[in-house]
PDB file of N, CA and C in Angstrom:
ATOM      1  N   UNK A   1      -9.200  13.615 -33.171  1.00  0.00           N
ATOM      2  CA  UNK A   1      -8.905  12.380 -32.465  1.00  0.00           C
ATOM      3  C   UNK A   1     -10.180  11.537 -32.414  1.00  0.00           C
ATOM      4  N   UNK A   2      -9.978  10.132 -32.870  1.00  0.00           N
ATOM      5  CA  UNK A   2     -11.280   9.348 -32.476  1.00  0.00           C
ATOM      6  C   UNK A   2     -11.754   8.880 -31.092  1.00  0.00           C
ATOM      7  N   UNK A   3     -13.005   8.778 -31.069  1.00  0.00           N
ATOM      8  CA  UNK A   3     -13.803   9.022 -29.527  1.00  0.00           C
ATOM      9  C   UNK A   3     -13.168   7.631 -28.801  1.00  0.00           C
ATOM     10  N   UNK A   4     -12.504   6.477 -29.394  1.00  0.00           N
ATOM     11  CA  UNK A   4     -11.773   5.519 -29.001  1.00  0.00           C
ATOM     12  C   UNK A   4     -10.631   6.109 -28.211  1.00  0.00           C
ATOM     13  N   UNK A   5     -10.010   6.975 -29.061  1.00  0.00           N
ATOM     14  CA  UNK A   5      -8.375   7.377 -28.222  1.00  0.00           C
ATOM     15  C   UNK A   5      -8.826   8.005 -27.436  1.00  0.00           C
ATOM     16  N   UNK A   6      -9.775   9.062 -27.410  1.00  0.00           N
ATOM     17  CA  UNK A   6      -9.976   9.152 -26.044  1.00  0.00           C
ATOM     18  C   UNK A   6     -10.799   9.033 -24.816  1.00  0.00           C
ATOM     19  N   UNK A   7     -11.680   8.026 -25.258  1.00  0.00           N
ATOM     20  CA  UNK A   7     -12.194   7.105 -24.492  1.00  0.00           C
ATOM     21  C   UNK A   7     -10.759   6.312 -23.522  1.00  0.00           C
ATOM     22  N   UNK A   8     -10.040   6.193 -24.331  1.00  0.00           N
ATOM     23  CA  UNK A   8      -8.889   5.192 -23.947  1.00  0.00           C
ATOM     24  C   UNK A   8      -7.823   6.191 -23.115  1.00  0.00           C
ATOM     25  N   UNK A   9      -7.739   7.686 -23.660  1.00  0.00           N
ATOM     26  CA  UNK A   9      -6.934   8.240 -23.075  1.00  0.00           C
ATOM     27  C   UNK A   9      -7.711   9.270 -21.267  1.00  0.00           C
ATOM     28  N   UNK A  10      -8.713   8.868 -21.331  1.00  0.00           N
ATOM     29  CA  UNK A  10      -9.501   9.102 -20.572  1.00  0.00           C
ATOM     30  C   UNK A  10      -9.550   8.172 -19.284  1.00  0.00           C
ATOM     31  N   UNK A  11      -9.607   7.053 -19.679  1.00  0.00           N
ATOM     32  CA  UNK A  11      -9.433   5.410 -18.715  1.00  0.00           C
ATOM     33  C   UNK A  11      -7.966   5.550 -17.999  1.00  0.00           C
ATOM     34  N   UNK A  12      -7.249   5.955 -19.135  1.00  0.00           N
ATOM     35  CA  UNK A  12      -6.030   6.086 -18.671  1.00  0.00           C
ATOM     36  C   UNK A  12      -5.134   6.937 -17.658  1.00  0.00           C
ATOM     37  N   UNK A  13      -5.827   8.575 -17.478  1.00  0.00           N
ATOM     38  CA  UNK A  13      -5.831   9.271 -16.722  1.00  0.00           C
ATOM     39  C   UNK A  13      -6.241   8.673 -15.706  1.00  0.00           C
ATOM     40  N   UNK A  14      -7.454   8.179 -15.562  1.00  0.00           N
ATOM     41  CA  UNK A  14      -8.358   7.630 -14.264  1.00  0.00           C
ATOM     42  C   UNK A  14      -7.237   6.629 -13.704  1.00  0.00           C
ATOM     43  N   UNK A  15      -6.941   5.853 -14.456  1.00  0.00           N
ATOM     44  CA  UNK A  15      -5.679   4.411 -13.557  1.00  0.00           C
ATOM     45  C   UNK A  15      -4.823   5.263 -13.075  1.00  0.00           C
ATOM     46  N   UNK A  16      -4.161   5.900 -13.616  1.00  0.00           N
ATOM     47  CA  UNK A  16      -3.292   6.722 -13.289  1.00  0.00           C
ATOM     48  C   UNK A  16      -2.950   7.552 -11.748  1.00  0.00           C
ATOM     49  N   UNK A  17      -4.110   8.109 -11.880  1.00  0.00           N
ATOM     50  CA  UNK A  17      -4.539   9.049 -11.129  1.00  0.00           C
ATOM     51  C   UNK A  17      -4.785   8.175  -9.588  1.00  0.00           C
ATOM     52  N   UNK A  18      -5.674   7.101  -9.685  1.00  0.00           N
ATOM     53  CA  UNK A  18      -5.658   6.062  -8.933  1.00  0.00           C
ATOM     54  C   UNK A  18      -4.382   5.498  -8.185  1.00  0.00           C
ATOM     55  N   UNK A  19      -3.545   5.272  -8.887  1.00  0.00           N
ATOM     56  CA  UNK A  19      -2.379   4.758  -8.746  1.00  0.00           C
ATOM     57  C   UNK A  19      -1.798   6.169  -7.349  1.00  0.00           C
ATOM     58  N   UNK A  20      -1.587   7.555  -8.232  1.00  0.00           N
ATOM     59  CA  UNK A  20      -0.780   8.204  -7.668  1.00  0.00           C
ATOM     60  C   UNK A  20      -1.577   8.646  -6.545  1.00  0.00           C
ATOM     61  N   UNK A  21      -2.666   8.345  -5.996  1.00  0.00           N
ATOM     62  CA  UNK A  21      -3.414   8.330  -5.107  1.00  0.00           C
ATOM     63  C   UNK A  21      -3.081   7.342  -3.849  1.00  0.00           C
ATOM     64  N   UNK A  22      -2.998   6.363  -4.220  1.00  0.00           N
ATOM     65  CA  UNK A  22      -3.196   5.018  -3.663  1.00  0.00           C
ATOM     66  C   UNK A  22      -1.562   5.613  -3.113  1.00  0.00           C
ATOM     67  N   UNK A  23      -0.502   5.448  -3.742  1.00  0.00           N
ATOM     68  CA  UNK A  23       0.946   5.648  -3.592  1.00  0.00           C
ATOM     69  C   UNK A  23       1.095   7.422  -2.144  1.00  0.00           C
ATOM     70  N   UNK A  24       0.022   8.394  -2.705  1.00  0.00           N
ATOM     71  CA  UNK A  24       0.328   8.961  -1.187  1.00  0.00           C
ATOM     72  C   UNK A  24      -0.248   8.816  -0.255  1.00  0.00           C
ATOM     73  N   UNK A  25      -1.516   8.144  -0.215  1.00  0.00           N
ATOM     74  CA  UNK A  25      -2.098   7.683   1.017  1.00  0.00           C
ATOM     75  C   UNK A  25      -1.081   6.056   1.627  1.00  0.00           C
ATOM     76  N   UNK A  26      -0.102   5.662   0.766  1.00  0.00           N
ATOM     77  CA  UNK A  26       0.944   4.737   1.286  1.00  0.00           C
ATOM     78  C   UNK A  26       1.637   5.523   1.827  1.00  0.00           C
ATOM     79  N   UNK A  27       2.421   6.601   1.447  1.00  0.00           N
ATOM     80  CA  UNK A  27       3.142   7.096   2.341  1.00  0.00           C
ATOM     81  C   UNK A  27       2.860   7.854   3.493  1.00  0.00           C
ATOM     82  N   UNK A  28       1.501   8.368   3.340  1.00  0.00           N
ATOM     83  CA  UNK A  28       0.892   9.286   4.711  1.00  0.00           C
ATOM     84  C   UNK A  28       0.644   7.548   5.911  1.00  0.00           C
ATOM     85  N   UNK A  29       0.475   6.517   5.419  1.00  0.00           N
ATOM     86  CA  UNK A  29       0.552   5.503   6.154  1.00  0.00           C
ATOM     87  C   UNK A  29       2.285   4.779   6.589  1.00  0.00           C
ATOM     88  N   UNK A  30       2.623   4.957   6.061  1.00  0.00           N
ATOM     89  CA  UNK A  30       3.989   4.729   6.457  1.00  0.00           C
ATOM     90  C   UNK A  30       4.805   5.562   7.542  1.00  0.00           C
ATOM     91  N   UNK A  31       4.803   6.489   7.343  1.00  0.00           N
ATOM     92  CA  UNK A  31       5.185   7.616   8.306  1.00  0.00           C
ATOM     93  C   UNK A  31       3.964   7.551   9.466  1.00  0.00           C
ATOM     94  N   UNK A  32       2.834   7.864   9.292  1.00  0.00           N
ATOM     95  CA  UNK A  32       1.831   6.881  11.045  1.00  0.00           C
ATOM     96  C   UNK A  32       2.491   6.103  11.547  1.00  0.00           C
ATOM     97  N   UNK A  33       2.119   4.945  10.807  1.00  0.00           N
ATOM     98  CA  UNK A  33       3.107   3.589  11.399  1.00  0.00           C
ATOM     99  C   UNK A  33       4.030   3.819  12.186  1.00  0.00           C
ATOM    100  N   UNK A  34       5.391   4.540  11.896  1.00  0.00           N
ATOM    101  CA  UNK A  34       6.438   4.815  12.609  1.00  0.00           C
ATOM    102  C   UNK A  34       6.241   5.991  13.292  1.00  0.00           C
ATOM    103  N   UNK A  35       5.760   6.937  13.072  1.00  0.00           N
ATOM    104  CA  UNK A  35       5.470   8.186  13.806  1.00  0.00           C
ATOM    105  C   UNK A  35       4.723   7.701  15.594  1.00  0.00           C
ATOM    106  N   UNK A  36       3.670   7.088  15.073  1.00  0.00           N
ATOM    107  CA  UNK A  36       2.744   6.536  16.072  1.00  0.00           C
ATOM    108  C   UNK A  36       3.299   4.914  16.868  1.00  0.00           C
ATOM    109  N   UNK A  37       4.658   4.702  16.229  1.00  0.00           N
ATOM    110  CA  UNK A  37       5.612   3.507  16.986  1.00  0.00           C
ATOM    111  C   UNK A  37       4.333   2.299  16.945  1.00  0.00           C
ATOM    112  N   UNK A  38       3.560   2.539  15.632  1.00  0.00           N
ATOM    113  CA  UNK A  38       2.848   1.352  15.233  1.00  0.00           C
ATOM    114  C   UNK A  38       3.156  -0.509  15.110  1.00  0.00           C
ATOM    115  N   UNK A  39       5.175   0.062  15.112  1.00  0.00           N
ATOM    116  CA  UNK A  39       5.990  -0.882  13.951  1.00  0.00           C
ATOM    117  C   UNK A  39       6.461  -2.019  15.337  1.00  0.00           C
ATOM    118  N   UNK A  40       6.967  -3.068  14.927  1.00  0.00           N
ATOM    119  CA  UNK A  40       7.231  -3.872  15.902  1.00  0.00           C
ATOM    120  C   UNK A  40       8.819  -3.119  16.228  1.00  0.00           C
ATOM    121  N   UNK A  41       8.797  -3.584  17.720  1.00  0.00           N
ATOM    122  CA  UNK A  41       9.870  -2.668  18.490  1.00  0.00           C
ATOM    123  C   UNK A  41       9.933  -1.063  18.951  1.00  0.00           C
ATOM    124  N   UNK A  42       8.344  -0.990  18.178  1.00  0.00           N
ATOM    125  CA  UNK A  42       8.085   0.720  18.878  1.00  0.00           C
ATOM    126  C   UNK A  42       7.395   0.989  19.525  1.00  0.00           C
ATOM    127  N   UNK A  43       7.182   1.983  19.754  1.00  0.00           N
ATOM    128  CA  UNK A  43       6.326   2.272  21.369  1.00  0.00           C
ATOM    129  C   UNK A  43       4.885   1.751  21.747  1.00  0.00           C
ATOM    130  N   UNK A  44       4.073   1.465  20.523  1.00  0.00           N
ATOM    131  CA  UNK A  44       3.026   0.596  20.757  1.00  0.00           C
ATOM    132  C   UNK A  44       2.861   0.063  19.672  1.00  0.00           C
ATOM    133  N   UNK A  45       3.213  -1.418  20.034  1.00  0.00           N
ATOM    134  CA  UNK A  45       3.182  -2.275  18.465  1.00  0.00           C
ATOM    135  C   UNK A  45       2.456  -2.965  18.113  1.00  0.00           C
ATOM    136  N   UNK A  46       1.440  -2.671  16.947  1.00  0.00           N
ATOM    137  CA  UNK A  46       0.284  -3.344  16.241  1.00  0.00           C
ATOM    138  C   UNK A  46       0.245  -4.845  16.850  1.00  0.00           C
ATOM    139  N   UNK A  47      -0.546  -5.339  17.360  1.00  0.00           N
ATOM    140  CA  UNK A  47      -0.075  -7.002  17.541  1.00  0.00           C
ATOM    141  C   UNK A  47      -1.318  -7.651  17.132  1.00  0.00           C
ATOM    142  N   UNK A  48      -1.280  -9.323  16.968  1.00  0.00           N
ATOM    143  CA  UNK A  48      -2.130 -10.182  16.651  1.00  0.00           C
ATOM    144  C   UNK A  48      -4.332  -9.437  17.164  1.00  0.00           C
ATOM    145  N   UNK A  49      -3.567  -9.676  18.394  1.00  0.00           N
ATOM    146  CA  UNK A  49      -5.080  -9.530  19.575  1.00  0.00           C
ATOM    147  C   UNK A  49      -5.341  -7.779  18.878  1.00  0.00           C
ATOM    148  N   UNK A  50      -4.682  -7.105  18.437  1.00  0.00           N
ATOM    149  CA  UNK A  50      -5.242  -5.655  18.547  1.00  0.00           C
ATOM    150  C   UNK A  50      -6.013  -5.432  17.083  1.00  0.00           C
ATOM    151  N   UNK A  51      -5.536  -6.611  16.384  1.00  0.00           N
ATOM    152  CA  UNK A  51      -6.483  -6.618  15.214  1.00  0.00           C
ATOM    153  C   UNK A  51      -7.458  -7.728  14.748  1.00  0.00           C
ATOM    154  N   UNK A  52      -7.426  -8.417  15.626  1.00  0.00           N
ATOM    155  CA  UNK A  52      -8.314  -9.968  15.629  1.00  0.00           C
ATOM    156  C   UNK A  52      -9.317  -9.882  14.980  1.00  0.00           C
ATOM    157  N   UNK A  53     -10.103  -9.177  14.783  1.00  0.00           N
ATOM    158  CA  UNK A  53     -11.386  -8.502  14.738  1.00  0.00           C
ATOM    159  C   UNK A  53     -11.984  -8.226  12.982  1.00  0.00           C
ATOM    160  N   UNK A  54     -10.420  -7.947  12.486  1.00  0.00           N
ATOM    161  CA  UNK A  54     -10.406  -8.006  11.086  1.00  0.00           C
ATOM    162  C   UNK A  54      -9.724  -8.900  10.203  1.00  0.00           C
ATOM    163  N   UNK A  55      -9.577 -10.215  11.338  1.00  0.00           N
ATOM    164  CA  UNK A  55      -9.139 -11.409  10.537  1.00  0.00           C
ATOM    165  C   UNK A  55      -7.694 -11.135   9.513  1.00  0.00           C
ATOM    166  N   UNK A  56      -6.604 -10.702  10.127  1.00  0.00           N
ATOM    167  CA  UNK A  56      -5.774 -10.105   9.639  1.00  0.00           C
ATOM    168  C   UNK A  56      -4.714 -10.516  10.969  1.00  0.00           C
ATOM    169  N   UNK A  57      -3.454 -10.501  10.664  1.00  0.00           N
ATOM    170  CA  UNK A  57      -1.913 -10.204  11.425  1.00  0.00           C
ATOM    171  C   UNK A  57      -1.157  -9.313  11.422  1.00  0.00           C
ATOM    172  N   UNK A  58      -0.623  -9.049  12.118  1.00  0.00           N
ATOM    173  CA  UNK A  58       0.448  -7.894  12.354  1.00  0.00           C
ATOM    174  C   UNK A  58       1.268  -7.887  11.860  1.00  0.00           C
ATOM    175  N   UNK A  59       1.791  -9.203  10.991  1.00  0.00           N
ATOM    176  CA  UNK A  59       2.645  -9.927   9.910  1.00  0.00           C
ATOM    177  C   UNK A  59       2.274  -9.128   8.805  1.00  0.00           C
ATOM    178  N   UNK A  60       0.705  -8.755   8.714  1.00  0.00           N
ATOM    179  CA  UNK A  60      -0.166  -8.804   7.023  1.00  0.00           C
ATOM    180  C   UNK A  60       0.356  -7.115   6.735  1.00  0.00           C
ATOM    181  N   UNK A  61      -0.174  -6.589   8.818  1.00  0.00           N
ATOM    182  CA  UNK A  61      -0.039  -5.234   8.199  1.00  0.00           C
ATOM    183  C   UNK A  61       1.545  -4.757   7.868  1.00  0.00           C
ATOM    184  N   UNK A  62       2.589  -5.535   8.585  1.00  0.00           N
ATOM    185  CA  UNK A  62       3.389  -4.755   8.177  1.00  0.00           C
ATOM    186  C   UNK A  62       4.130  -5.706   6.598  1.00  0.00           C
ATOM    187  N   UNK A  63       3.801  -6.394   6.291  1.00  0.00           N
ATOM    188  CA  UNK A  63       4.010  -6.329   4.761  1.00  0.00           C
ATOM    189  C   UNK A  63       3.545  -5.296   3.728  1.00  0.00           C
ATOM    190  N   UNK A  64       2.132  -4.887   4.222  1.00  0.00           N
ATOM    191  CA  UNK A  64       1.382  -3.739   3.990  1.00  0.00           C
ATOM    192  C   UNK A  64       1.986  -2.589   3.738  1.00  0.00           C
ATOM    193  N   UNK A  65       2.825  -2.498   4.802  1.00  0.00           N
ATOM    194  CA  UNK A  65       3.803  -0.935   5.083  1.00  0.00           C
ATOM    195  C   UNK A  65       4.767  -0.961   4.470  1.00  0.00           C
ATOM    196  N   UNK A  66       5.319  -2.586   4.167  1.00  0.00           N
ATOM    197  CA  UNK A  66       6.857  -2.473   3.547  1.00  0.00           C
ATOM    198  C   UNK A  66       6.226  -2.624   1.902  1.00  0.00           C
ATOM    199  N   UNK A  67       4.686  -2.858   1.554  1.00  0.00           N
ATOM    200  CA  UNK A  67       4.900  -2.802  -0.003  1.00  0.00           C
ATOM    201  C   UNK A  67       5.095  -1.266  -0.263  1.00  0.00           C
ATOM    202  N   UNK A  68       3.912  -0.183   0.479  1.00  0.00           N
ATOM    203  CA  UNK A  68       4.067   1.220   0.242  1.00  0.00           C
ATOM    204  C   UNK A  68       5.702   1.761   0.307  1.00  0.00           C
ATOM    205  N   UNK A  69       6.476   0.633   1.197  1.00  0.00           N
ATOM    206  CA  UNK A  69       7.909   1.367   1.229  1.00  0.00           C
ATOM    207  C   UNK A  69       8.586   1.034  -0.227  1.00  0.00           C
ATOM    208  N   UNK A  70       8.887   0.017  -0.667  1.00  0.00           N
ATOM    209  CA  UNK A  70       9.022  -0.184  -1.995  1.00  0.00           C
ATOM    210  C   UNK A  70       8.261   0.289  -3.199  1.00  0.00           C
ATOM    211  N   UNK A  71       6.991   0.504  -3.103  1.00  0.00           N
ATOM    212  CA  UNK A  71       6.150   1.231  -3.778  1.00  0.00           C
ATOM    213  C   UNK A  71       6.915   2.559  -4.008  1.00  0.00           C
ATOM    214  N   UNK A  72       6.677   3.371  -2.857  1.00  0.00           N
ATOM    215  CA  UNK A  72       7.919   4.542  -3.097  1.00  0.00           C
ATOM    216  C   UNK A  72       8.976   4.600  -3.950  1.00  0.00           C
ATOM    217  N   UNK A  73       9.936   3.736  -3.222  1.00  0.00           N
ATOM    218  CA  UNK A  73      10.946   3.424  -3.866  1.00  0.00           C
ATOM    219  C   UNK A  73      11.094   3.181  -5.695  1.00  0.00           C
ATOM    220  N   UNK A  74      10.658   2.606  -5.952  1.00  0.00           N
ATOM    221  CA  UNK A  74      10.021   2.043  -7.656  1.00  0.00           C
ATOM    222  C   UNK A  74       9.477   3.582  -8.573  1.00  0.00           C
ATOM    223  N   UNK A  75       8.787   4.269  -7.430  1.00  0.00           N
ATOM    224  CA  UNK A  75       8.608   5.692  -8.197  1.00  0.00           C
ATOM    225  C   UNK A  75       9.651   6.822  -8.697  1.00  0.00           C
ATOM    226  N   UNK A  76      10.365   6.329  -7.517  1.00  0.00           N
ATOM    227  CA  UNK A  76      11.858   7.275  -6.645  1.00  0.00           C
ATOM    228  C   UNK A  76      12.735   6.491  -7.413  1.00  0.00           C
ATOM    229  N   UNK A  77      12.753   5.564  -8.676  1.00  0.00           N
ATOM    230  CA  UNK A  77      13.915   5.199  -9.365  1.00  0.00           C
ATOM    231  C   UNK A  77      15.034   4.508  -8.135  1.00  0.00           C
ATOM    232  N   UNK A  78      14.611   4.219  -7.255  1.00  0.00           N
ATOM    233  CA  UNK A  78      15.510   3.468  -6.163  1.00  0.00           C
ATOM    234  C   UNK A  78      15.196   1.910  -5.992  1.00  0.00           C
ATOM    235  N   UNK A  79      16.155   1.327  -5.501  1.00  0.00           N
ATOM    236  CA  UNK A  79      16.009  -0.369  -5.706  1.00  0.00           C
ATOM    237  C   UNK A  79      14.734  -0.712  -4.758  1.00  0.00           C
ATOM    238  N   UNK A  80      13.774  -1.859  -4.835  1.00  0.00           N
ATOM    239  CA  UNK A  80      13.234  -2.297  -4.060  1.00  0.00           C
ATOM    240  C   UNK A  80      13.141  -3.656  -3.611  1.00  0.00           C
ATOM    241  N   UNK A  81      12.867  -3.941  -3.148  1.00  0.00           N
ATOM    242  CA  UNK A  81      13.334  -5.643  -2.290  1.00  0.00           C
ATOM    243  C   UNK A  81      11.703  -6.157  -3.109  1.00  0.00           C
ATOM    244  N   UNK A  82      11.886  -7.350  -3.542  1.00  0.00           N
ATOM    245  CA  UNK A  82      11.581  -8.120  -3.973  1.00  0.00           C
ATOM    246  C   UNK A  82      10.674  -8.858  -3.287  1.00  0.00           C
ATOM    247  N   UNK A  83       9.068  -9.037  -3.370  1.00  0.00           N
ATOM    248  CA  UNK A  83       8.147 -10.052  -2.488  1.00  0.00           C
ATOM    249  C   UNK A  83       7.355 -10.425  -3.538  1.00  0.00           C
ATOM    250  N   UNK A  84       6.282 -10.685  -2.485  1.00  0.00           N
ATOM    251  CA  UNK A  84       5.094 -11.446  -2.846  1.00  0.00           C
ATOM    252  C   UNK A  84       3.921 -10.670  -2.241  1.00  0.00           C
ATOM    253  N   UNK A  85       4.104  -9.096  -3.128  1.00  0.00           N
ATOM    254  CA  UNK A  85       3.348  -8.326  -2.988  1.00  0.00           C
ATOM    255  C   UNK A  85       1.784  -8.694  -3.259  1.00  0.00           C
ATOM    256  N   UNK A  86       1.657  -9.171  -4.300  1.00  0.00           N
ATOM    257  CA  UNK A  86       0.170  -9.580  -4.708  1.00  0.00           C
ATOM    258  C   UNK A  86      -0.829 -10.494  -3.800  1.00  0.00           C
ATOM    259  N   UNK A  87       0.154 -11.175  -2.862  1.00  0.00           N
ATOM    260  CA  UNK A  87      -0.394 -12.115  -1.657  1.00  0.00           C
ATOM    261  C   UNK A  87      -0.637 -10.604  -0.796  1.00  0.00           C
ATOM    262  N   UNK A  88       0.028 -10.012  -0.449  1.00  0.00           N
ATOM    263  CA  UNK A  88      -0.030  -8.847   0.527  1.00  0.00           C
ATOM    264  C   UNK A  88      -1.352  -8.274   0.349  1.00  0.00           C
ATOM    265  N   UNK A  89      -1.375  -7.960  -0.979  1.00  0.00           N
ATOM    266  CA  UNK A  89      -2.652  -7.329  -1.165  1.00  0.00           C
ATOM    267  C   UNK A  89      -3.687  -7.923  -1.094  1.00  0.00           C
ATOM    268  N   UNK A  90      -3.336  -9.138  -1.853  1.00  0.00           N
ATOM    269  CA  UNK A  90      -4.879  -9.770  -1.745  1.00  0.00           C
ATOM    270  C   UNK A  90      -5.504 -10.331  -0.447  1.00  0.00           C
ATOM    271  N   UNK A  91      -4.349 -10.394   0.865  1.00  0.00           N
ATOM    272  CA  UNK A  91      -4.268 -10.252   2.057  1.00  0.00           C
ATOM    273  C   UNK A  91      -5.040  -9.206   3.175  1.00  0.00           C
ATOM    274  N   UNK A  92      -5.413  -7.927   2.578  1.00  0.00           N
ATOM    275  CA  UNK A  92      -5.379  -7.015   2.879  1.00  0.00           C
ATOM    276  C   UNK A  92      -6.736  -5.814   2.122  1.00  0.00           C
ATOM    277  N   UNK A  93      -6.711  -6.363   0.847  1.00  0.00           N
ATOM    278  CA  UNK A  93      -7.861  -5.511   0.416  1.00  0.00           C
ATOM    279  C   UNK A  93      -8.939  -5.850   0.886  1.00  0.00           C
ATOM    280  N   UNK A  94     -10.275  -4.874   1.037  1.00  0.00           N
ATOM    281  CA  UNK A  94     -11.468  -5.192   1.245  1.00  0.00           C
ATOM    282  C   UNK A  94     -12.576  -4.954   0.130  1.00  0.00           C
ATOM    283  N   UNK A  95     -12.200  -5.350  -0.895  1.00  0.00           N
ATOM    284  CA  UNK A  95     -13.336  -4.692  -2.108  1.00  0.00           C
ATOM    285  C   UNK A  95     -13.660  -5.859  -2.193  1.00  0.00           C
ATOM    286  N   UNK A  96     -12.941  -7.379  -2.121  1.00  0.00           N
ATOM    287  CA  UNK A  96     -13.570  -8.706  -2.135  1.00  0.00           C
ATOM    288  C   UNK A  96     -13.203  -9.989  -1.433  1.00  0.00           C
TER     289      UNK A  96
END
């Protein structure tokens, strides 16, 4: 095999791997959320003032929660509702 393919098949593991990473630390966050009645209407619900601090909404995080829920879903061959995930994220990441 040339040091290209697997240079390339090497990169590729790494995204990968990333990905299926990123996807269970969504779901170990999803289940908090509701476990811990994080969610609006549960026992203590994330609000504006409780995250002020990181220039963020309670709106942001739970789009946050519903991309990991569709995220799931999309893995799980099950339908997912349709957004404007990429605002979510770019909402939400801190690398920039």
């Amino acid at each position: 095999m040339s040091t290209k393919k697997i240079i390339f098949a090497e990169t590729l593991i790494r995204q990968v791997t990333l990905i299926a990473q990123a996807a269970d630390m969504g779901n170990q966050a999803v289940d908090s959320y509701f476990d811990r009645g994080f969610n609006s209407g549960g026992a203590d619900p994330i609000i504006d003032e409780d995250i002020a601090s990181l220039e963020i909404t309670a709106d942001q995080i739970a789009a946050g929660i519903t991309f990991f829920q569709n995220l799931s879903k999309v893995l799980n061959n099950e339908v997912a509702t349709q957004g404007d995930y990429d605002a979510t994220l770019n909402a939400l990441r801190s690398d920039i």
